[in-house]
C-alpha atoms as a PDB file:
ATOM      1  CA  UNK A   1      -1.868  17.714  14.467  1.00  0.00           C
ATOM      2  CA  UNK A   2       0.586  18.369  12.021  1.00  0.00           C
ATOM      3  CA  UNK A   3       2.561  15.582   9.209  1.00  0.00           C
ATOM      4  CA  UNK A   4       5.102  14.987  12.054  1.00  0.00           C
ATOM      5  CA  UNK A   5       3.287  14.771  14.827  1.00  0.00           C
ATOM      6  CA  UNK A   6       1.126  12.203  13.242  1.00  0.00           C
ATOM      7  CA  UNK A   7       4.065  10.335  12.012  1.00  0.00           C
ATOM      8  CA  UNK A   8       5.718  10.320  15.012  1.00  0.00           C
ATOM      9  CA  UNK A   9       2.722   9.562  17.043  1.00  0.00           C
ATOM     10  CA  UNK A  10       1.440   6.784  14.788  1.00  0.00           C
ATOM     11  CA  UNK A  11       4.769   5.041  14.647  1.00  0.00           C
ATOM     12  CA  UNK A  12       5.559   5.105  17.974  1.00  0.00           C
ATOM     13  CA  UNK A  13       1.746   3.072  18.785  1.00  0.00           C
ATOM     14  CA  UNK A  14       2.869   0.692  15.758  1.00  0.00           C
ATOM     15  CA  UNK A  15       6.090   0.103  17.925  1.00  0.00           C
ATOM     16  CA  UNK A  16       4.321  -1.232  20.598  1.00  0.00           C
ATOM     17  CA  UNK A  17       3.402  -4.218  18.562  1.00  0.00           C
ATOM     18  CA  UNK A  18       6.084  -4.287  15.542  1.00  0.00           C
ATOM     19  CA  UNK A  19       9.561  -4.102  16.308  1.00  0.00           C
ATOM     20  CA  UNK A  20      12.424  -2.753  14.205  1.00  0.00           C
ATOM     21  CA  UNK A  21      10.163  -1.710  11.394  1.00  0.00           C
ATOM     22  CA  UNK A  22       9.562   1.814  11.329  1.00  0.00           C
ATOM     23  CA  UNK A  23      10.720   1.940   7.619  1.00  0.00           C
ATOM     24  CA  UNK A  24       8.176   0.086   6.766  1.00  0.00           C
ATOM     25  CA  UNK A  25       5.216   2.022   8.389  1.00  0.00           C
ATOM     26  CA  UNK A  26       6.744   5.239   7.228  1.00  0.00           C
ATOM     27  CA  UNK A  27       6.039   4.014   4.064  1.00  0.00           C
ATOM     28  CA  UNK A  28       2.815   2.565   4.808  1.00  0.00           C
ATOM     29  CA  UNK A  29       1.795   6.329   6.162  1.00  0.00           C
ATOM     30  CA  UNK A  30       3.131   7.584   2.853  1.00  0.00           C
ATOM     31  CA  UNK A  31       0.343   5.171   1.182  1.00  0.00           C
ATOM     32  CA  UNK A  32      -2.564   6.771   3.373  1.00  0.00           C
ATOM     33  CA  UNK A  33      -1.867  10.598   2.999  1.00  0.00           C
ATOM     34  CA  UNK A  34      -1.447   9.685  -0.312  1.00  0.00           C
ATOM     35  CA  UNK A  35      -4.857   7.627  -0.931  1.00  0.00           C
ATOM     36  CA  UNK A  36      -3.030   4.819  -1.988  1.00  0.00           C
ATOM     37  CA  UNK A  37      -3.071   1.049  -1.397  1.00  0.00           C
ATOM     38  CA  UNK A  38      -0.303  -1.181  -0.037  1.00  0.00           C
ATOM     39  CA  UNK A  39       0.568  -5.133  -0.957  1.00  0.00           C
ATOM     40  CA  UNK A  40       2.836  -6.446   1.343  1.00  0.00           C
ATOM     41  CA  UNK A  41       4.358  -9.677   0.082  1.00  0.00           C
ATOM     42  CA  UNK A  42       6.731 -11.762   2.103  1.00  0.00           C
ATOM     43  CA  UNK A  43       7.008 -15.471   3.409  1.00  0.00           C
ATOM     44  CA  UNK A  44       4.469 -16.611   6.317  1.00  0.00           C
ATOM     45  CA  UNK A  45       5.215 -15.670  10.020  1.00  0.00           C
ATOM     46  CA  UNK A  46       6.961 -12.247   9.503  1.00  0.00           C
ATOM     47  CA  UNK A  47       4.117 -10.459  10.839  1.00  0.00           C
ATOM     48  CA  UNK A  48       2.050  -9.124   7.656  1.00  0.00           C
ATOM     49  CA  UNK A  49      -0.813  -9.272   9.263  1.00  0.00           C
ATOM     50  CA  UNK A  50      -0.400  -8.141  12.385  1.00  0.00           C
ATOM     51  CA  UNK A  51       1.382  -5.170  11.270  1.00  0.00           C
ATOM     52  CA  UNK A  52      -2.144  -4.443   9.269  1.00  0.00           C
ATOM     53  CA  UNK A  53      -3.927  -5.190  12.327  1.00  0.00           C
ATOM     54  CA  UNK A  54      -2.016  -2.597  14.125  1.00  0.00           C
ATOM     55  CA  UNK A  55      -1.919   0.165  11.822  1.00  0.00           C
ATOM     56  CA  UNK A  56      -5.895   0.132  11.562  1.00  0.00           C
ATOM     57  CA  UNK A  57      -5.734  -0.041  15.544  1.00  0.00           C
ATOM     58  CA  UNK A  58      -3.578   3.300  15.511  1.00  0.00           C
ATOM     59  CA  UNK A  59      -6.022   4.877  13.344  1.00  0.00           C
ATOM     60  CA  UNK A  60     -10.193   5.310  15.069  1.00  0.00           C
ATOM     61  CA  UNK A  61     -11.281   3.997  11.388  1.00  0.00           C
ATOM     62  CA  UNK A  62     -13.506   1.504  10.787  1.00  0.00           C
ATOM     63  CA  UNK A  63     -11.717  -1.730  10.235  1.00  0.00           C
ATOM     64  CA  UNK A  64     -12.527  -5.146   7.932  1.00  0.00           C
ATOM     65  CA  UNK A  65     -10.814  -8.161   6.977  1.00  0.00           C
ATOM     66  CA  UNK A  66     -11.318 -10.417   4.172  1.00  0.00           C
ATOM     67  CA  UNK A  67      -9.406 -13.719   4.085  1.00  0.00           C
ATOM     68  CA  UNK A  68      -9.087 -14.488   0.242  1.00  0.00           C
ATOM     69  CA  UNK A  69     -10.154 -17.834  -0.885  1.00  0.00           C
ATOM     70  CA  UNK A  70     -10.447 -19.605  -4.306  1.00  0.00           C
ATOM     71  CA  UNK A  71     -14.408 -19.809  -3.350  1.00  0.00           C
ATOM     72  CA  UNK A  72     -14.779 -16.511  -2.733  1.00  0.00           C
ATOM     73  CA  UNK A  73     -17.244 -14.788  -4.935  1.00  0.00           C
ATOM     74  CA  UNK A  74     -16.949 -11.003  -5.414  1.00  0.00           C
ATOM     75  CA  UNK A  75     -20.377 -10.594  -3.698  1.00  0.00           C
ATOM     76  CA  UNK A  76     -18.681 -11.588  -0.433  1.00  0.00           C
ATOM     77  CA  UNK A  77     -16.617  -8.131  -1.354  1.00  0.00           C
ATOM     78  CA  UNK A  78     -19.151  -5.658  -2.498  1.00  0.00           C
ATOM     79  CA  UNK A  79     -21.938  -7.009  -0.810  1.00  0.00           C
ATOM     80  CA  UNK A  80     -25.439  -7.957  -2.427  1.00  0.00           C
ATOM     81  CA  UNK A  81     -29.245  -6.670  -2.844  1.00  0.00           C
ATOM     82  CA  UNK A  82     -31.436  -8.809  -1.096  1.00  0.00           C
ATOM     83  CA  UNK A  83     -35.220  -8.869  -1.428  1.00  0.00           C
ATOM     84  CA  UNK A  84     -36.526  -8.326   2.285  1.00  0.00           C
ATOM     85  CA  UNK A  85     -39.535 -10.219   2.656  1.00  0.00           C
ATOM     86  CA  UNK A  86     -41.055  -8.326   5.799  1.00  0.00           C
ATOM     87  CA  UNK A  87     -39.953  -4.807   4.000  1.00  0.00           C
ATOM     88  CA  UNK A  88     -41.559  -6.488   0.588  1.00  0.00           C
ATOM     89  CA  UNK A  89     -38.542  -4.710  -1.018  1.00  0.00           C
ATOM     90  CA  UNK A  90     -34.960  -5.486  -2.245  1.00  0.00           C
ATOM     91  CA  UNK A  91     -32.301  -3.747   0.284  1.00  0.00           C
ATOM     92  CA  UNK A  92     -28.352  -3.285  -0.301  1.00  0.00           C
ATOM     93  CA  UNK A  93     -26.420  -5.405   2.209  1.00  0.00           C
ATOM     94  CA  UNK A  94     -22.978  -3.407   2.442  1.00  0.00           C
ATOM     95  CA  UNK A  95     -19.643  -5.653   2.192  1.00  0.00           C
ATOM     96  CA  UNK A  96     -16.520  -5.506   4.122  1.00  0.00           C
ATOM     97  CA  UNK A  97     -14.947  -2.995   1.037  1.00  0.00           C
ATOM     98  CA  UNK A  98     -16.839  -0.705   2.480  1.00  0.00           C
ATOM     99  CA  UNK A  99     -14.835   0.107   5.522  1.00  0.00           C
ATOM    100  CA  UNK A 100     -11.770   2.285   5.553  1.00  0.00           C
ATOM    101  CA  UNK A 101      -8.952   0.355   6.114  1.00  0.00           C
ATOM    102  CA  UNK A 102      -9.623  -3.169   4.615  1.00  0.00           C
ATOM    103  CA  UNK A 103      -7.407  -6.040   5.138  1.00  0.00           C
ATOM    104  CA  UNK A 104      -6.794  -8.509   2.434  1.00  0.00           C
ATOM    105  CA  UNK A 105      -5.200 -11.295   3.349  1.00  0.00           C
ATOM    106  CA  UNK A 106      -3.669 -13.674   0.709  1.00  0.00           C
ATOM    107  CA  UNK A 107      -4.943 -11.654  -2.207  1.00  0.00           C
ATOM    108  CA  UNK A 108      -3.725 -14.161  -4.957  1.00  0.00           C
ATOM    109  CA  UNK A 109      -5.399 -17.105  -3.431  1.00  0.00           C
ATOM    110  CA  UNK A 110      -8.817 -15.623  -4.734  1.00  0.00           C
ATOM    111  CA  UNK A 111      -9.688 -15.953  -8.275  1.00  0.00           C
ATOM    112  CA  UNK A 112      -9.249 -12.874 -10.667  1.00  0.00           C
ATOM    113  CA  UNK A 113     -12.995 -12.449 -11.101  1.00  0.00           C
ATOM    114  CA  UNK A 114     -13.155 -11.831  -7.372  1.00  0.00           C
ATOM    115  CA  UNK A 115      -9.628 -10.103  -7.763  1.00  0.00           C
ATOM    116  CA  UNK A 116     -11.230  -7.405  -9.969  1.00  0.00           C
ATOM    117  CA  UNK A 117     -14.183  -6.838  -7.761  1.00  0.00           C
ATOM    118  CA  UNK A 118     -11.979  -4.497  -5.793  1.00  0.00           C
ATOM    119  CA  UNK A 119     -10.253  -2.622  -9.080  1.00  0.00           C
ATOM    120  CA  UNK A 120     -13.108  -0.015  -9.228  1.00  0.00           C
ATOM    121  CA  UNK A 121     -12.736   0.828  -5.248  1.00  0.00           C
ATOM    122  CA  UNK A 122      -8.888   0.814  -5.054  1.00  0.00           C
ATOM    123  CA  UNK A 123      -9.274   3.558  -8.151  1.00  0.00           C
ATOM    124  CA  UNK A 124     -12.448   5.495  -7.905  1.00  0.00           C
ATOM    125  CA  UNK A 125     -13.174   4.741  -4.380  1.00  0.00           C
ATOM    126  CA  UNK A 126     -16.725   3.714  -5.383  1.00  0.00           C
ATOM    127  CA  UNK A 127     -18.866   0.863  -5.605  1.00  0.00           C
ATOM    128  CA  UNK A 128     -21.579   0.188  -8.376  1.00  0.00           C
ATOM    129  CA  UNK A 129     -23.976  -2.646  -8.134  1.00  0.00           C
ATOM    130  CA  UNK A 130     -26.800  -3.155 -10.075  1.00  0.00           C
ATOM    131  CA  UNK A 131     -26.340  -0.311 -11.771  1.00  0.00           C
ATOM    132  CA  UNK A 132     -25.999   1.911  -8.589  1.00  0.00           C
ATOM    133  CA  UNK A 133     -22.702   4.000  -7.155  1.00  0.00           C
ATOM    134  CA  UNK A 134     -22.189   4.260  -3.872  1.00  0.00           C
ATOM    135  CA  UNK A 135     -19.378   6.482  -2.869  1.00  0.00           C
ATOM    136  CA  UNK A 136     -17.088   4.843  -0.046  1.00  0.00           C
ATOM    137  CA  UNK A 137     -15.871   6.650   2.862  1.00  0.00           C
ATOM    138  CA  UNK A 138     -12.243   8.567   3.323  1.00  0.00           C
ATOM    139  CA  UNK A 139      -9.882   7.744   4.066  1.00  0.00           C
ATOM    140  CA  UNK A 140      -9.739   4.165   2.167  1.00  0.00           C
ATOM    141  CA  UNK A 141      -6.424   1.930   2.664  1.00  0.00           C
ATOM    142  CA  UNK A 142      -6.825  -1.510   1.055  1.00  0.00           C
ATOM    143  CA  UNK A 143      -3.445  -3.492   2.727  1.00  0.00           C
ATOM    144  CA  UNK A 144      -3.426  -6.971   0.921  1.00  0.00           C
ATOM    145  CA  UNK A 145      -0.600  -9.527   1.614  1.00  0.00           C
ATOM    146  CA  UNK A 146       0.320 -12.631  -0.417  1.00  0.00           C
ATOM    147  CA  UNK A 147       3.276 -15.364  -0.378  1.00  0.00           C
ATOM    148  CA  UNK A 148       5.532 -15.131  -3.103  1.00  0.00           C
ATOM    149  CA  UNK A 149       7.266 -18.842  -2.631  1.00  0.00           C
ATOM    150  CA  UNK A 150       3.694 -20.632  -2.447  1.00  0.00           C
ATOM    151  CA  UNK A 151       2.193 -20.583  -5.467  1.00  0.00           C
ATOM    152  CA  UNK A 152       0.093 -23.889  -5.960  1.00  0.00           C
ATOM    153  CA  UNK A 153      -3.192 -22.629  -6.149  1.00  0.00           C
ATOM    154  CA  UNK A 154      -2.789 -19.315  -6.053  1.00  0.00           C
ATOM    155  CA  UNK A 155      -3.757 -16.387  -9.181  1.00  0.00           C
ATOM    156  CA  UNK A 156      -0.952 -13.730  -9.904  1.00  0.00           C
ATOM    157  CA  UNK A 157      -2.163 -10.542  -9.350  1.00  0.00           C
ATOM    158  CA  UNK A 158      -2.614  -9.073 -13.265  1.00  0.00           C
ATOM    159  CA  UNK A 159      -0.577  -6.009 -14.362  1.00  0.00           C
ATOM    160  CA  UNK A 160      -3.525  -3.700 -14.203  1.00  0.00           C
ATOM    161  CA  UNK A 161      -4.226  -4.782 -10.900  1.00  0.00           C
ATOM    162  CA  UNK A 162      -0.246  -4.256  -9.381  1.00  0.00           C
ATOM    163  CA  UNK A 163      -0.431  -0.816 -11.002  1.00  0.00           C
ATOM    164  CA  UNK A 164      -3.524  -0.087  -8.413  1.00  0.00           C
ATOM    165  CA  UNK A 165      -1.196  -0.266  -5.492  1.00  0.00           C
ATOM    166  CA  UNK A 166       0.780   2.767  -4.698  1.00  0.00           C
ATOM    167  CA  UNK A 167       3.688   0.621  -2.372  1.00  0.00           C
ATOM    168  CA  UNK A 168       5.070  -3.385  -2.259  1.00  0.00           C
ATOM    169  CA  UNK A 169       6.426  -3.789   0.751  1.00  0.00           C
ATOM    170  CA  UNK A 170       8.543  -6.420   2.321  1.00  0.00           C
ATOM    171  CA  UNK A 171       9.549  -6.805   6.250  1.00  0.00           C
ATOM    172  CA  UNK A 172      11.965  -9.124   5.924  1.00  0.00           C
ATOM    173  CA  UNK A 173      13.609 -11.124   8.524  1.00  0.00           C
ATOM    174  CA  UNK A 174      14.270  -9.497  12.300  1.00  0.00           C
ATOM    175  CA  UNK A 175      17.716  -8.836  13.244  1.00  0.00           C
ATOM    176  CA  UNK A 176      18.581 -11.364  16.538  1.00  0.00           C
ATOM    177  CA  UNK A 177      18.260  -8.573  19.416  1.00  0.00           C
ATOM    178  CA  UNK A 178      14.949  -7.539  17.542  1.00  0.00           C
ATOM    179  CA  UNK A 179      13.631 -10.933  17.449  1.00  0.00           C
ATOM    180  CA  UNK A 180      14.624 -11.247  21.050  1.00  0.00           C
ATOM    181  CA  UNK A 181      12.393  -8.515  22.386  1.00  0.00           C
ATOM    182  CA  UNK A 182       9.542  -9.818  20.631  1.00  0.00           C
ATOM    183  CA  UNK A 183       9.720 -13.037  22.824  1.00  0.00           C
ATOM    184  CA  UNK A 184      10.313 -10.531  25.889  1.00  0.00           C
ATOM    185  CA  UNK A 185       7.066  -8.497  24.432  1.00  0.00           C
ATOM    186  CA  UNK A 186       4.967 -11.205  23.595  1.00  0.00           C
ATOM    187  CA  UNK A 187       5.838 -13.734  26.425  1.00  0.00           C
ATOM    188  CA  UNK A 188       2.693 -12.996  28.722  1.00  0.00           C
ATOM    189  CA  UNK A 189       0.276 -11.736  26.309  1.00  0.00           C
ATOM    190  CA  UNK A 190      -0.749 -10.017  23.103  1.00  0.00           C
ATOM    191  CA  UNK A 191       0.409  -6.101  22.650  1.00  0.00           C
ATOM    192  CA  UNK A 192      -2.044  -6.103  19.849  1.00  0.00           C
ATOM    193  CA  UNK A 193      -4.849  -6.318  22.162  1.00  0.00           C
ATOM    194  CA  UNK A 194      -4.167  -3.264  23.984  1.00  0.00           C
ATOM    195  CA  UNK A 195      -3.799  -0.573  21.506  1.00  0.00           C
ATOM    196  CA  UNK A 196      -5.294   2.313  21.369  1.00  0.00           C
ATOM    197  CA  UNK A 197      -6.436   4.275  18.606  1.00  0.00           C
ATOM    198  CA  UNK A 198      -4.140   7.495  18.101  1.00  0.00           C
ATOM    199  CA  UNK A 199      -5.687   9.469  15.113  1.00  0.00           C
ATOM    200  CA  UNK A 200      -8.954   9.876  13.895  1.00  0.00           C
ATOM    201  CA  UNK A 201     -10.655   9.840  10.628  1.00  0.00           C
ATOM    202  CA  UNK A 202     -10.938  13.578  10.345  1.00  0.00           C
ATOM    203  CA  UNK A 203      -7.196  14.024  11.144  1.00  0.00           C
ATOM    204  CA  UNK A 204      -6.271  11.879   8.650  1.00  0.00           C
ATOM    205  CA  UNK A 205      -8.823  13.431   6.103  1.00  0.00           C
ATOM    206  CA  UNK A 206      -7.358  16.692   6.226  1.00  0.00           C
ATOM    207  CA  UNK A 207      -3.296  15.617   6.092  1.00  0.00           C
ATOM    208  CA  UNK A 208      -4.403  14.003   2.712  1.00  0.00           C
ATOM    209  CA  UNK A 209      -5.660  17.066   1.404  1.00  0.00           C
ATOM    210  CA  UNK A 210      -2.876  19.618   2.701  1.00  0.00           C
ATOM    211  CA  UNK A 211       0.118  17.075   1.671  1.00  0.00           C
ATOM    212  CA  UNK A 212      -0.682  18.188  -1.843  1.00  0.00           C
ATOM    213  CA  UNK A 213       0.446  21.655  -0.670  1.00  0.00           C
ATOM    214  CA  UNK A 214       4.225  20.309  -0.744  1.00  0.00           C
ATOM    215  CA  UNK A 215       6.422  21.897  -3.385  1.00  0.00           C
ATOM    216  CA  UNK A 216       8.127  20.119  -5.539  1.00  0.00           C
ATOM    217  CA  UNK A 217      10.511  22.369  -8.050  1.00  0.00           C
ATOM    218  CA  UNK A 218      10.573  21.921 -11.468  1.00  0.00           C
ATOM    219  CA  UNK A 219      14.231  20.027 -11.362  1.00  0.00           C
ATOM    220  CA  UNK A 220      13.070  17.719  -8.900  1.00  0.00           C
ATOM    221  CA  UNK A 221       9.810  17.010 -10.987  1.00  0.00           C
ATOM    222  CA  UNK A 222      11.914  16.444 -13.786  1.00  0.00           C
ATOM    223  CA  UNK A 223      14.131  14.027 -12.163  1.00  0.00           C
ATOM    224  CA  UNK A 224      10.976  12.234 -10.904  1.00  0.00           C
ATOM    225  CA  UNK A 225      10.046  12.134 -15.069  1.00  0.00           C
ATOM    226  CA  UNK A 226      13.722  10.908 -15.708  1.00  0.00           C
ATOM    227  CA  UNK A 227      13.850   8.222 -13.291  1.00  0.00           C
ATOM    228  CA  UNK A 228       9.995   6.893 -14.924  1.00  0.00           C
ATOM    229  CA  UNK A 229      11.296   7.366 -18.526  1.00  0.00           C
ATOM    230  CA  UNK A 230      14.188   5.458 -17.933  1.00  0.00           C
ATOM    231  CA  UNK A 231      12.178   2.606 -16.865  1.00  0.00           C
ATOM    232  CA  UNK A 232      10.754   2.997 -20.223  1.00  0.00           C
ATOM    233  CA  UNK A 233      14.390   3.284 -22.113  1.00  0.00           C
ATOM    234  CA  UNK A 234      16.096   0.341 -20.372  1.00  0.00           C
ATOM    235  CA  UNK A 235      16.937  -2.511 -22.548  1.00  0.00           C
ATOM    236  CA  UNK A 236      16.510  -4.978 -19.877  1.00  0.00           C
ATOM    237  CA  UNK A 237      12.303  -3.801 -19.465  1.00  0.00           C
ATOM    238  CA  UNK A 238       9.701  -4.793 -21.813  1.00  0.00           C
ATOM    239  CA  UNK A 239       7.050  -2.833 -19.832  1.00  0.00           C
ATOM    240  CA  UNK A 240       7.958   0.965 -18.363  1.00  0.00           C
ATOM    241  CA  UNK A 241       6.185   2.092 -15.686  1.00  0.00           C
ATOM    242  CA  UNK A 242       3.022   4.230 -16.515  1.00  0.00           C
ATOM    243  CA  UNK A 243       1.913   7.806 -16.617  1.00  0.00           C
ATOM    244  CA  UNK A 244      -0.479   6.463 -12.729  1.00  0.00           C
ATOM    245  CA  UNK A 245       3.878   5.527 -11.830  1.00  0.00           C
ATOM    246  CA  UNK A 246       4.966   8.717 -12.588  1.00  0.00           C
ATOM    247  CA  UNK A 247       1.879  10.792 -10.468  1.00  0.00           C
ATOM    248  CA  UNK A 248       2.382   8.144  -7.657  1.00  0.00           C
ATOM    249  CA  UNK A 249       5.897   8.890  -7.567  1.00  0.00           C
ATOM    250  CA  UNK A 250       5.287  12.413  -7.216  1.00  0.00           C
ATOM    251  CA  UNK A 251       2.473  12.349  -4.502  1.00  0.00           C
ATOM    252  CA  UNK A 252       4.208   9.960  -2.467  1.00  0.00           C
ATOM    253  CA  UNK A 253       7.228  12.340  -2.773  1.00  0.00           C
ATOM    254  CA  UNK A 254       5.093  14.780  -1.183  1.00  0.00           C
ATOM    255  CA  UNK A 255       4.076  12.796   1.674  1.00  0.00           C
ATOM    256  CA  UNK A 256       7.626  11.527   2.461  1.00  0.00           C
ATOM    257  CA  UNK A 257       8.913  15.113   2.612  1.00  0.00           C
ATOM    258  CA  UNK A 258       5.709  15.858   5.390  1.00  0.00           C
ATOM    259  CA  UNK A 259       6.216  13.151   7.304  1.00  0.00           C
ATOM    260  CA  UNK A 260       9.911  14.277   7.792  1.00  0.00           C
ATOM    261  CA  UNK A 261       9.135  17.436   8.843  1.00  0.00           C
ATOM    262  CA  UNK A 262       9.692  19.158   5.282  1.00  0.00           C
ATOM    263  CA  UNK A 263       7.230  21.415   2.690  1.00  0.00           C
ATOM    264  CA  UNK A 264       9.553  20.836  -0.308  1.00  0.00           C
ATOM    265  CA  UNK A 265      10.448  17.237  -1.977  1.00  0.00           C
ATOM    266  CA  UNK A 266      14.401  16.730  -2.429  1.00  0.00           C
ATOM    267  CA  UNK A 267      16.014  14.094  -4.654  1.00  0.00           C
ATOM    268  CA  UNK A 268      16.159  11.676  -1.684  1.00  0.00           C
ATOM    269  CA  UNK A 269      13.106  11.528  -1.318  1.00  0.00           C
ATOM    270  CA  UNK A 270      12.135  10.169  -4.935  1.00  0.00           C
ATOM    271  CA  UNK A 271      14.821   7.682  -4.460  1.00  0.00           C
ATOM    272  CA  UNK A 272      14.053   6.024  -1.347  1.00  0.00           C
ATOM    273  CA  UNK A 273      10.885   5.712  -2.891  1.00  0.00           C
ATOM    274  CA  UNK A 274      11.996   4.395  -6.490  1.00  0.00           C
ATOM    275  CA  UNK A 275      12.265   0.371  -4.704  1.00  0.00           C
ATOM    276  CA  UNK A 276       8.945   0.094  -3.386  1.00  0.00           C
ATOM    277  CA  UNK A 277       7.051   2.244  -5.858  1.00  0.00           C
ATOM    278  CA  UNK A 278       8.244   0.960  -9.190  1.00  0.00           C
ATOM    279  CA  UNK A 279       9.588  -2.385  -8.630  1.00  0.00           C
ATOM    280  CA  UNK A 280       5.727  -3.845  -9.421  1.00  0.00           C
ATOM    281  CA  UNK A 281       5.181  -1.737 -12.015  1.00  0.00           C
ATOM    282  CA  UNK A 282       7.917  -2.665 -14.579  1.00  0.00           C
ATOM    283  CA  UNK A 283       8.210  -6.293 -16.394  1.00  0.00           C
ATOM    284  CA  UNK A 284      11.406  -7.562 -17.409  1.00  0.00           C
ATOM    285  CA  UNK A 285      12.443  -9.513 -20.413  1.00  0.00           C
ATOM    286  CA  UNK A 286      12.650 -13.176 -19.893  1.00  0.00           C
ATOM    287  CA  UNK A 287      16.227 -12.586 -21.225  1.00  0.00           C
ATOM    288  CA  UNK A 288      17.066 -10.490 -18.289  1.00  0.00           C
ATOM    289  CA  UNK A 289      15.248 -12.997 -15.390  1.00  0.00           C
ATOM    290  CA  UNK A 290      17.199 -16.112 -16.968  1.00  0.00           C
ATOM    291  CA  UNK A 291      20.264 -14.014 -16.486  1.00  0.00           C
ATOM    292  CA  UNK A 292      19.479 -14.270 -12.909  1.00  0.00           C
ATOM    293  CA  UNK A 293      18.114 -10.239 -12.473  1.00  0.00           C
ATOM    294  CA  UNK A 294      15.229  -9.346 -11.070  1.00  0.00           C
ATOM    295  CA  UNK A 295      13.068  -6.301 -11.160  1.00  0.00           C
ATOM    296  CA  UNK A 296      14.332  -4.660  -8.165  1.00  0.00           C
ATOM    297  CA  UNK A 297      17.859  -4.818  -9.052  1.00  0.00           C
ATOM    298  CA  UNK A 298      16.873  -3.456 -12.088  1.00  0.00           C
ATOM    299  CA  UNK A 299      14.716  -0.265 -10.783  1.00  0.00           C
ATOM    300  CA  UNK A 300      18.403   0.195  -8.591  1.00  0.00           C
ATOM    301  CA  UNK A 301      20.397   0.196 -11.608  1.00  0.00           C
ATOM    302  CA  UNK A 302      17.944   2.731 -13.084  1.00  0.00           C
ATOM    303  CA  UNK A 303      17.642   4.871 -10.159  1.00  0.00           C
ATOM    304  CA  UNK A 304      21.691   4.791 -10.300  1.00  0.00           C
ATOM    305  CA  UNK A 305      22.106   6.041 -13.822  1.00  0.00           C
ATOM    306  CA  UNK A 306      19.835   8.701 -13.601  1.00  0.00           C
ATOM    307  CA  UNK A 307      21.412  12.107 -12.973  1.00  0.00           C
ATOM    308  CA  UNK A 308      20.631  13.665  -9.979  1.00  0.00           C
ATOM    309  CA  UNK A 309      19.822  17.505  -9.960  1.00  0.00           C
ATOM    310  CA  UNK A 310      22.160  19.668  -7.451  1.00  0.00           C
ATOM    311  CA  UNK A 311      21.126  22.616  -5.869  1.00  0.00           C
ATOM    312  CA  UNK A 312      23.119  25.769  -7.141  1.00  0.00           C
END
């Protein structure tokens, strides 16, 4: 199967059970060739989860959920050695991290302790315990969701922690005749229940290793450096995005170009990823949010005033 197949394949199952979002799963696809990590952040109902739910259900991987509380310890993560009485010896009892496409619903609910209990697999893809590593298994797709208009009792995710994820996605509303079909598609039963896995674990294995086959040409790479130095230069940004941003931008590049059918990144492709890729990664003045601008806006303006190369 090659990058389009899968993408077309993949997106089309999604469809069954998402409507009018195939933006955002193209990007979400971009975060698993890629290796990287997705927070989707938007207001309750949209369909956060389910979308999750039904990209893991597209995909024969194993599959977890982990519904983030403030009492959740980051044992109930990693998973603990317990001393077997029968066996007269302590045994590892795996968590729900290690599966490969983990769900983490309402990420900023937990506390940052158990926050940081997943820093180590979203980066090195390993757990240690107790002084032990255990590798986990590829691929590895954390998706975590959060609210950003309820935030009594919640814990902002920390800097270091945004930086981990590759993408933040938002659906947004459905347009009317969208929102109509999902009454027509959901008026007897759940779609959800009825998908079928598409691609396997293997298939997916090797896409991630030949997507780093894509060219990119030296003026596109530098425009990719431009674009992450002038989040850097901007008088409006107290924090630029880092040197992670600037590999992210370029391996996501790469997977954007497959998935559209490509082996070579074009300037396009960097900037319909600039919103979702460096929007988390950049803090603003308070100067510039009192003003009424927010980060977005700002990564635009950015993306706008960088030169773009031309072919000769």
């Amino acid at each position: 199967m090659n990058f389009s197949e899968f993408g077309d394949t993949v997106r089309a199952n999604v469809a069954q059970v998402i409507i009018g979002k195939d933006h955002v799963v193209d990007l979400m696809l971009v975060a698993l060739l890629c290796d990287g990590h997705v927070l989707l952040e938007d207001v309750p109902g949209i369909g956060k989860t389910t979308l999750a739910k039904a990209l893991a259900r597209s995909l024969d991987c194993s599959f977890a959920r982990i519904q983030f509380t403030p009492d959740l310890l980051p044992s109930d993560v990693t998973g603990i050695n317990f001393f077997n009485q029968r066996a007269q010896e302590f045994e590892f009892r795996p968590g729900p991290v290690f599966s490969q496409i983990l769900l983490a619903d309402e990420i900023n609910r937990a506390t940052p302790r158990t926050q940081s209990s997943l820093l180590e697999a979203m980066q090195e893809h390993q757990i240690t315990l107790d002084g032990t590593t255990t590798r986990l298994s590829r691929p590895f797709l954390v998706i975590a969701t959060q609210n950003p208009i309820e935030l009594e009792g919640t814990f902002p995710l920390p800097e270091a922690q945004l930086d981990r994820f590759l993408l933040q996605l938002s659906l947004g509303y459905p347009s009317m005749e969208e929102e109509e079909e999902i009454l027509l598609r959901y008026r007897r039963e759940d779609p959800l229940d009825e998908l079928k896995p598409v691609a396997d674990a293997a298939t997916i294995r090797a896409l991630q290793t030949d997507v780093r086959d894509i060219r990119v040409s030296e003026p596109v790479r530098r425009y990719i450096l431009d674009v992450v130095r002038g989040t850097r230069e901007h008088e409006s940004v107290e924090l630029g995005v880092s040197p992670r941003g600037s590999l992210a931008l370029y391996r996501a590049g790469q997977a954007l170009a497959a998935l559209h059918g490509r082996d070579y990144v074009i300037p396009s492709d960097v900037q319909h990823l600039c919103p979702a890729l460096l929007t988390h990664r950049i803090h603003i003045s308070p100067q510039t949010r009192l003003r009424g601008r927010t980060p977005s806006q700002v990564v635009e303006e950015i993306a706008e005033r960088t030169p773009v190369p031309v072919a000769e």
